[in-house]
C-alpha atoms as a PDB file:
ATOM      1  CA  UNK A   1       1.007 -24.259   7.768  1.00  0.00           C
ATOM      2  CA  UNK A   2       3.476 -21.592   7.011  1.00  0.00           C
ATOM      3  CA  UNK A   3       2.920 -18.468   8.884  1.00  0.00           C
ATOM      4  CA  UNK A   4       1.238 -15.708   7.236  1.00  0.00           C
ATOM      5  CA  UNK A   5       1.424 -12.165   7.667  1.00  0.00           C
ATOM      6  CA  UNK A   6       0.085  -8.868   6.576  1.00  0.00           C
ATOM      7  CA  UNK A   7       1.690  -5.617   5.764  1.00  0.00           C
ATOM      8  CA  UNK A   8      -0.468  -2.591   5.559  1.00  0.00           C
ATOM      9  CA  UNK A   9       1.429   0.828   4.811  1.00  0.00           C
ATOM     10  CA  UNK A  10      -0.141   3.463   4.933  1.00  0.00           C
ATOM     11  CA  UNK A  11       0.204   6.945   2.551  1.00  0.00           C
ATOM     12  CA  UNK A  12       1.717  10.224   2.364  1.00  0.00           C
ATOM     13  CA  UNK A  13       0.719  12.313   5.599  1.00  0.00           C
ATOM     14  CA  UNK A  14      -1.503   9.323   6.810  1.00  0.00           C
ATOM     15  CA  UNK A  15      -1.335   6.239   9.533  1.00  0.00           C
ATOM     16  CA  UNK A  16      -2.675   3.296  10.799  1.00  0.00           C
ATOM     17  CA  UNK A  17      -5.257   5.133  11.948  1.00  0.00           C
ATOM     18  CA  UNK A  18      -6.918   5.901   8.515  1.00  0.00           C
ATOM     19  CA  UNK A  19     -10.336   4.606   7.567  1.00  0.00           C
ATOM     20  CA  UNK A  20      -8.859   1.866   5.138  1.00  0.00           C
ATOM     21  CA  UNK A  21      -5.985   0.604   7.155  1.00  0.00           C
ATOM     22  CA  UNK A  22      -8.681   0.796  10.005  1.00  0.00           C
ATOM     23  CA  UNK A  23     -11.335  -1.238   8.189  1.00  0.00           C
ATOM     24  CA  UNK A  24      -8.411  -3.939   6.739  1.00  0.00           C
ATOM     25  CA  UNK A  25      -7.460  -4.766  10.346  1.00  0.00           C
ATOM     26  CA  UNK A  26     -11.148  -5.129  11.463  1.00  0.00           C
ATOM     27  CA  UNK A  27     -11.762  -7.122   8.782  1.00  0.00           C
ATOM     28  CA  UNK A  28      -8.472  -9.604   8.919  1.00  0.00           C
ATOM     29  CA  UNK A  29      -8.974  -9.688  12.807  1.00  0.00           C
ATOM     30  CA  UNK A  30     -12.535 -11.387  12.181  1.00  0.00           C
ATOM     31  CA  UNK A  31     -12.430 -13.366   8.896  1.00  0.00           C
ATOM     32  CA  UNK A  32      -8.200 -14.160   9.455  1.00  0.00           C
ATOM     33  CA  UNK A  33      -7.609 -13.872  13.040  1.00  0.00           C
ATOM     34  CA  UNK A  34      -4.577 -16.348  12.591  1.00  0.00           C
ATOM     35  CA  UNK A  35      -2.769 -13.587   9.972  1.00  0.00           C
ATOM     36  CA  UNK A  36      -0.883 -11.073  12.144  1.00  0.00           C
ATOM     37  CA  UNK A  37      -1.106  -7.637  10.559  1.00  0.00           C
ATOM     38  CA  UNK A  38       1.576  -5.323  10.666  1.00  0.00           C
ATOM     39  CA  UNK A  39       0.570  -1.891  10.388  1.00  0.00           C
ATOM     40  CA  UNK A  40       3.237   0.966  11.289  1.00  0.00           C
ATOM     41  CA  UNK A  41       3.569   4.729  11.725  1.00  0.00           C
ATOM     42  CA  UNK A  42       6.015   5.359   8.749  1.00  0.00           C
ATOM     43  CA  UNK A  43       8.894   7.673   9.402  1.00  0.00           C
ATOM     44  CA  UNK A  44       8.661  10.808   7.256  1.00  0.00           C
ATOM     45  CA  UNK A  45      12.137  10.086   5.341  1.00  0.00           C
ATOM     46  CA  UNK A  46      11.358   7.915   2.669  1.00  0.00           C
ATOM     47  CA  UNK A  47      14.573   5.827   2.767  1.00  0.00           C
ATOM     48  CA  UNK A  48      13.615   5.856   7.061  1.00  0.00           C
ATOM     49  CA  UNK A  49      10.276   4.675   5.961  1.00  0.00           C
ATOM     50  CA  UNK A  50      11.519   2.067   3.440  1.00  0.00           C
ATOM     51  CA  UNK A  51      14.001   0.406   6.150  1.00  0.00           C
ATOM     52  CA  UNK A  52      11.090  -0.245   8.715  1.00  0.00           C
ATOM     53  CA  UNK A  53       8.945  -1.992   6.313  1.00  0.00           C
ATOM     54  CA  UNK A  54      12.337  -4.170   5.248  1.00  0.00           C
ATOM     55  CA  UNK A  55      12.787  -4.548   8.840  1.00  0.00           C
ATOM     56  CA  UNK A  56       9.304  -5.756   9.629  1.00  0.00           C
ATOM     57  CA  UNK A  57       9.778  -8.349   6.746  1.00  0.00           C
ATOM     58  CA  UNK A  58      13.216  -9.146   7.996  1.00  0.00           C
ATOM     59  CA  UNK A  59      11.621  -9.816  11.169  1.00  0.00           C
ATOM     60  CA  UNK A  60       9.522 -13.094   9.897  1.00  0.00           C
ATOM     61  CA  UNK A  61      11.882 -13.940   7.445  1.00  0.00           C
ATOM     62  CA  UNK A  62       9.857 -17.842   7.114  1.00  0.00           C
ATOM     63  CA  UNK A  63       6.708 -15.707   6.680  1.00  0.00           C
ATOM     64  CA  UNK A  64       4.514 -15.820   3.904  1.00  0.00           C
ATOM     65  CA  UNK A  65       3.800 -12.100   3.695  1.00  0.00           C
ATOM     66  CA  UNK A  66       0.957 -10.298   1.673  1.00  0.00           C
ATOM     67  CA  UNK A  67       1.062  -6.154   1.169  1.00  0.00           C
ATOM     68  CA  UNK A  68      -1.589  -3.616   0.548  1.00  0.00           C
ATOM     69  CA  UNK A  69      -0.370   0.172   0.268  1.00  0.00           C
ATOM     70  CA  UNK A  70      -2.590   2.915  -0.577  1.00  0.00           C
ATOM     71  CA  UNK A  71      -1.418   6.144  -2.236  1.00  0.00           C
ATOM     72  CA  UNK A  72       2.438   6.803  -1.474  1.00  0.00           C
ATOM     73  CA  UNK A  73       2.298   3.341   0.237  1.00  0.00           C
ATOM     74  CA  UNK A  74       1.384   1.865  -2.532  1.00  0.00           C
ATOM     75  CA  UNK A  75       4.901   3.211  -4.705  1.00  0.00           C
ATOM     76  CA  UNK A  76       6.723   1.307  -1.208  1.00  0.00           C
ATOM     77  CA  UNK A  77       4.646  -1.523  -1.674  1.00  0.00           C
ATOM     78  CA  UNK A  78       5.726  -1.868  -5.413  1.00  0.00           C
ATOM     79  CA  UNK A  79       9.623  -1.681  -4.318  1.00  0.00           C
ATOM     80  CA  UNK A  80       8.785  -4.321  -1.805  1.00  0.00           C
ATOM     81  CA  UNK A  81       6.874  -6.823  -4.072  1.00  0.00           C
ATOM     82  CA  UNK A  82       9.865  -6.580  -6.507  1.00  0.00           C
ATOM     83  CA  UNK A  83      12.208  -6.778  -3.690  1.00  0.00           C
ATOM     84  CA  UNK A  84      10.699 -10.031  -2.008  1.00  0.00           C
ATOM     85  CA  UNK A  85       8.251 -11.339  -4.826  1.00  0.00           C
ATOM     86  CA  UNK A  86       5.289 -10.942  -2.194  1.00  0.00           C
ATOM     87  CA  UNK A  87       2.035 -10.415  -3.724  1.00  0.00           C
ATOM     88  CA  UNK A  88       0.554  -6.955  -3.513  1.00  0.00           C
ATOM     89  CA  UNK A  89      -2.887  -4.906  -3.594  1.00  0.00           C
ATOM     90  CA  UNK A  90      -2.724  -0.991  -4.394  1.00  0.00           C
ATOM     91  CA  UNK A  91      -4.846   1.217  -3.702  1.00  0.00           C
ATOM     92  CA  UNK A  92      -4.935   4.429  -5.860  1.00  0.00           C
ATOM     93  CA  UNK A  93      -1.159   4.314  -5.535  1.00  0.00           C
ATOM     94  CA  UNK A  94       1.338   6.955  -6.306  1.00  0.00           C
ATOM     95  CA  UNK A  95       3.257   5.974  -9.557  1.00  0.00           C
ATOM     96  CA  UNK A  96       5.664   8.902  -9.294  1.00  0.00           C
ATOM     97  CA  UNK A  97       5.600  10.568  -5.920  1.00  0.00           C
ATOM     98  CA  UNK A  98       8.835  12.308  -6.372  1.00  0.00           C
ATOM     99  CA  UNK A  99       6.915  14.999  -8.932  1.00  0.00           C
ATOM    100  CA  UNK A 100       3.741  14.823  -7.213  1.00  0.00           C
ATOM    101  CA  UNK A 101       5.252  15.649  -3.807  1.00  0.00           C
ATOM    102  CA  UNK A 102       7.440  18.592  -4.849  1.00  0.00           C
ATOM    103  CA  UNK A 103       4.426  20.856  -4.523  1.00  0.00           C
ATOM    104  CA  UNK A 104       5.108  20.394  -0.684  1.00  0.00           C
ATOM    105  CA  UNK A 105       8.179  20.612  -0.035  1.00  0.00           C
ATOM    106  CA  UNK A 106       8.500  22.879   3.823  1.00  0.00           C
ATOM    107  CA  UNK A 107       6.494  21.423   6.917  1.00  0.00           C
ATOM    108  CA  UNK A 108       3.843  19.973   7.127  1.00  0.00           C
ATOM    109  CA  UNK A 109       1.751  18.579   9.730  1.00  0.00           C
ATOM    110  CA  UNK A 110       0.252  14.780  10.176  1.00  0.00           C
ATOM    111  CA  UNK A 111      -3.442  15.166  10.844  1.00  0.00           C
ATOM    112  CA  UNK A 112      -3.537  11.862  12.238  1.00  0.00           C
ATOM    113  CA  UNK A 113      -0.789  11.891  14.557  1.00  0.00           C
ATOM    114  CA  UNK A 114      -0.161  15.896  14.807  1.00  0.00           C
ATOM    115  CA  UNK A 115       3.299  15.485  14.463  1.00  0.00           C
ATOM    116  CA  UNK A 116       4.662  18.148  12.684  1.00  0.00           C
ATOM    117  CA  UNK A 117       7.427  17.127  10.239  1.00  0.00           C
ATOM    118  CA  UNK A 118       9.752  18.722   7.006  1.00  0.00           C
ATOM    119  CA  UNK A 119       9.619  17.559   3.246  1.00  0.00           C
ATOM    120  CA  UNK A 120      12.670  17.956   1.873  1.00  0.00           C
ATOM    121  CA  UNK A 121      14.089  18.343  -1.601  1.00  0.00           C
ATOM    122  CA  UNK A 122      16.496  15.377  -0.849  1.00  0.00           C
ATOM    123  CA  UNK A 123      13.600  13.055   0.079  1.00  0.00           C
ATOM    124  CA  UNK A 124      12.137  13.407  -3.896  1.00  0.00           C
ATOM    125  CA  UNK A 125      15.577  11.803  -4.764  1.00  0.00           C
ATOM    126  CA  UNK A 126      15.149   9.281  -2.417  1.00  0.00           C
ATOM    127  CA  UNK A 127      11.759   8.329  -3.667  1.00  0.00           C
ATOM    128  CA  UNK A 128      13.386   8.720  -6.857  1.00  0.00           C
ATOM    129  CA  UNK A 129      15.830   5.821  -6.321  1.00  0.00           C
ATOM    130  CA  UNK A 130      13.275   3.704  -5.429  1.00  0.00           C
ATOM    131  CA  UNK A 131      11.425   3.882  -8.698  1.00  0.00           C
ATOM    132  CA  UNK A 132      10.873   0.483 -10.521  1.00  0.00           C
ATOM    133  CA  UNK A 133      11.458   0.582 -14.304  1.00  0.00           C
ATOM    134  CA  UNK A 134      10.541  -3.084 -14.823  1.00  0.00           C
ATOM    135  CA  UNK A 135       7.693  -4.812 -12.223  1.00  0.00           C
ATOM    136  CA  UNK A 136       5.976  -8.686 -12.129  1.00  0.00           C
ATOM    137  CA  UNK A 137       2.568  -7.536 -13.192  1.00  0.00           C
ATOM    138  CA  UNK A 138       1.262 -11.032 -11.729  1.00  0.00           C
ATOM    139  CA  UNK A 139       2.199  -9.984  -8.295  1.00  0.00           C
ATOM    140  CA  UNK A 140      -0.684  -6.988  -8.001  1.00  0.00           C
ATOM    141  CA  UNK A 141      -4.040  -5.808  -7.820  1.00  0.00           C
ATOM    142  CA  UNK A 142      -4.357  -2.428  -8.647  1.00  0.00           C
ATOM    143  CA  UNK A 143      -7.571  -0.288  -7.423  1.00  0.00           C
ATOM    144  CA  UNK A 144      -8.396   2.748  -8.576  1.00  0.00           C
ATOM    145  CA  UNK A 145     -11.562   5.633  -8.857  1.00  0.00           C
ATOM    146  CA  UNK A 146     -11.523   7.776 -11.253  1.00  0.00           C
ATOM    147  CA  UNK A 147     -12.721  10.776  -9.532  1.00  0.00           C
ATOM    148  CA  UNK A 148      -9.266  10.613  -7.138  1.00  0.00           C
ATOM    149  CA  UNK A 149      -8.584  14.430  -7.056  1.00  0.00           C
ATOM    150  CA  UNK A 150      -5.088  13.801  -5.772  1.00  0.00           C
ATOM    151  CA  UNK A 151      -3.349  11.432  -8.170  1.00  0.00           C
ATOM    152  CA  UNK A 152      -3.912  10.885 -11.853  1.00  0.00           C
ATOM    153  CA  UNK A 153      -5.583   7.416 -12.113  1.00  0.00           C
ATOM    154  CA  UNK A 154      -4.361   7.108 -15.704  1.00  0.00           C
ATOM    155  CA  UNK A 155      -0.450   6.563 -14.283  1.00  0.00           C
ATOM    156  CA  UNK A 156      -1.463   3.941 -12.491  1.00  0.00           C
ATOM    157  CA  UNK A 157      -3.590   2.722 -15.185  1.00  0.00           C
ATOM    158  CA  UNK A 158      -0.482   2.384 -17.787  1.00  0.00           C
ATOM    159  CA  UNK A 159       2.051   0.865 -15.261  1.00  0.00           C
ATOM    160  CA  UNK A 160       0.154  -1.560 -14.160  1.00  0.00           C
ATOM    161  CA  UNK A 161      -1.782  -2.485 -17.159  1.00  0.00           C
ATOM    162  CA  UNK A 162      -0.779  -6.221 -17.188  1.00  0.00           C
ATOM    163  CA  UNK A 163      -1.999  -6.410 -13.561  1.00  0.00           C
ATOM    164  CA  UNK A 164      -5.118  -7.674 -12.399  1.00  0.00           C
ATOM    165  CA  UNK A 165      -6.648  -3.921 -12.755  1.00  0.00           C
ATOM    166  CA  UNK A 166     -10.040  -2.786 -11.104  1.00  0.00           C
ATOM    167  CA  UNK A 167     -10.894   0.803 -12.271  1.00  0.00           C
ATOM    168  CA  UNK A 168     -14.236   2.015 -10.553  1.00  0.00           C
ATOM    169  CA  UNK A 169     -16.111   5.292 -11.890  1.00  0.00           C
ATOM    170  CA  UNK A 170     -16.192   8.111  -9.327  1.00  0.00           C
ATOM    171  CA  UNK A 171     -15.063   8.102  -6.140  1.00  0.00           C
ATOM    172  CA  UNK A 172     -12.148  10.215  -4.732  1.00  0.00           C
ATOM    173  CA  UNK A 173      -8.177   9.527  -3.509  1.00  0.00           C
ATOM    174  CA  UNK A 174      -9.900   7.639   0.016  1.00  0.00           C
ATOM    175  CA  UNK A 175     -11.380   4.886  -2.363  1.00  0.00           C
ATOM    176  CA  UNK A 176     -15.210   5.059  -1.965  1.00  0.00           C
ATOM    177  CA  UNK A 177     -16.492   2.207  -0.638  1.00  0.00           C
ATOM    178  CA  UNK A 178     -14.198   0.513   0.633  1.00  0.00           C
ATOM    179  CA  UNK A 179     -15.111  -1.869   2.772  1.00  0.00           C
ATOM    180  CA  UNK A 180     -16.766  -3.724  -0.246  1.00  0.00           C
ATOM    181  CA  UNK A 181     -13.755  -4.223  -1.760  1.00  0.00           C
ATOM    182  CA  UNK A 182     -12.002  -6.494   1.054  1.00  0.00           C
ATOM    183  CA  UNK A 183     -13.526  -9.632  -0.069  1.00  0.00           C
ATOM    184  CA  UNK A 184     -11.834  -8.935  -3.433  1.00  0.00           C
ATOM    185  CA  UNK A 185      -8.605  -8.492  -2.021  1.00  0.00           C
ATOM    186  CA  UNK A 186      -8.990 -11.906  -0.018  1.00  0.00           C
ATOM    187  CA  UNK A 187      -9.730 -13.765  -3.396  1.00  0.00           C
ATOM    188  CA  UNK A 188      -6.138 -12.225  -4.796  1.00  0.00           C
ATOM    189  CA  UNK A 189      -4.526 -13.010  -2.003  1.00  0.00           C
ATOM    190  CA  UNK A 190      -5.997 -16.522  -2.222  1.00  0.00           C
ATOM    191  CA  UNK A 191      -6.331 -16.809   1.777  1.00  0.00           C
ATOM    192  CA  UNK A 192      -7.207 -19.450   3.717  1.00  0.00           C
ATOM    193  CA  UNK A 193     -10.251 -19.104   6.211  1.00  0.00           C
ATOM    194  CA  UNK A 194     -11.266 -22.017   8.639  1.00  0.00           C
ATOM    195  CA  UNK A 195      -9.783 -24.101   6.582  1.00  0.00           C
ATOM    196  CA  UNK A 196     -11.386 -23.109   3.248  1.00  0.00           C
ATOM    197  CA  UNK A 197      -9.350 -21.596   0.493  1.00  0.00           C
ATOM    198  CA  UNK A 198     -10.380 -18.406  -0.561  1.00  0.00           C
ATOM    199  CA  UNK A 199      -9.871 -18.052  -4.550  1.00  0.00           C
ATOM    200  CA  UNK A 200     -10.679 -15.664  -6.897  1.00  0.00           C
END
């Protein structure tokens, strides 16, 4: 069987350490415990950030690799998918993080990590350059609430309209609920567990 592996990346002033990336691992680690998960700190240059998730893929290059990315991960994970083809699940992603992110521009500091860190006007070009006019729709699963206070839902709602699109009522930018959710990702992915294909 050809190795699998999974990329989790992680949002704008976040880590591995967040609830969902903390929840996906749990999860993968008991239902997929033969998927490696790859789950990095993410530099805060974008284009730094960018070249370790290339690198991580570079580094299984025979791997079959699957990508979730929530919020600002989830605009990397879209340059990736169209990059390598791999399938991808977003989570109330970022659509254009270069306008939403020039509100905070200076330092700032990573709650997670407490690294303190500069956003810089140069990085919103960066982000800018990775923009993707033109994306295969079939290649994501797009999750979003409506009540994210962060990012507009409806951005994410018009790019990826020809996706497989779940829009939930309510909730907030963390994704309420979910945990309940990770089965639904499985079926995208169409994962294999003990044997048994797992298909939407």
């Amino acid at each position: 069987m050809r190795l699998q592996r999974l990329l989790i990346i992680h949002g704008f002033n976040s880590s591995p350490g967040s609830m969902k990336a903390q929840l996906t691992m749990a999860y993968f680690d008991k239902h997929f415990p033969h998927i490696k998960v790859h789950a990095p700190q993410l530099k805060s240059s974008p284009l730094q950030a960018l070249q370790q998730l290339q690198d991580i893929i570079a580094s299984q290059p025979n791997a079959h690799w699957y990508i979730t990315g929530s919020s600002l991960g989830g605009f990397f994970a879209t340059y990736l998918s169209e990059q390598y083809g791999h399938k991808a699940v977003l989570i109330n992603p970022a659509v254009r993080p270069f306008e939403l992110l020039q509100d905070v521009i200076g330092e700032q500091t990573n709650p997670y990590t407490n690294e303190t860190y500069h956003v810089l006007p140069q990085h919103m070009q960066q982000l800018q350059d990775m923009y993707q006019n033109r994306i295969d729709a079939n290649n994501y699963m797009v999750m979003v609430q409506t009540g994210d206070e962060v990012l507009d839902y409806r951005q994410a709602v018009e790019k990826y309209q020809h996706s497989h699109l779940i829009v939930q009522q309510g909730g907030d930018h963390s994704f309420i609920d979910f945990e309940k959710m990770l089965p639904v990702i499985v079926k995208f992915f169409q994962l294999e567990n003990n044997g048994h294909s797992e298909r939407a």
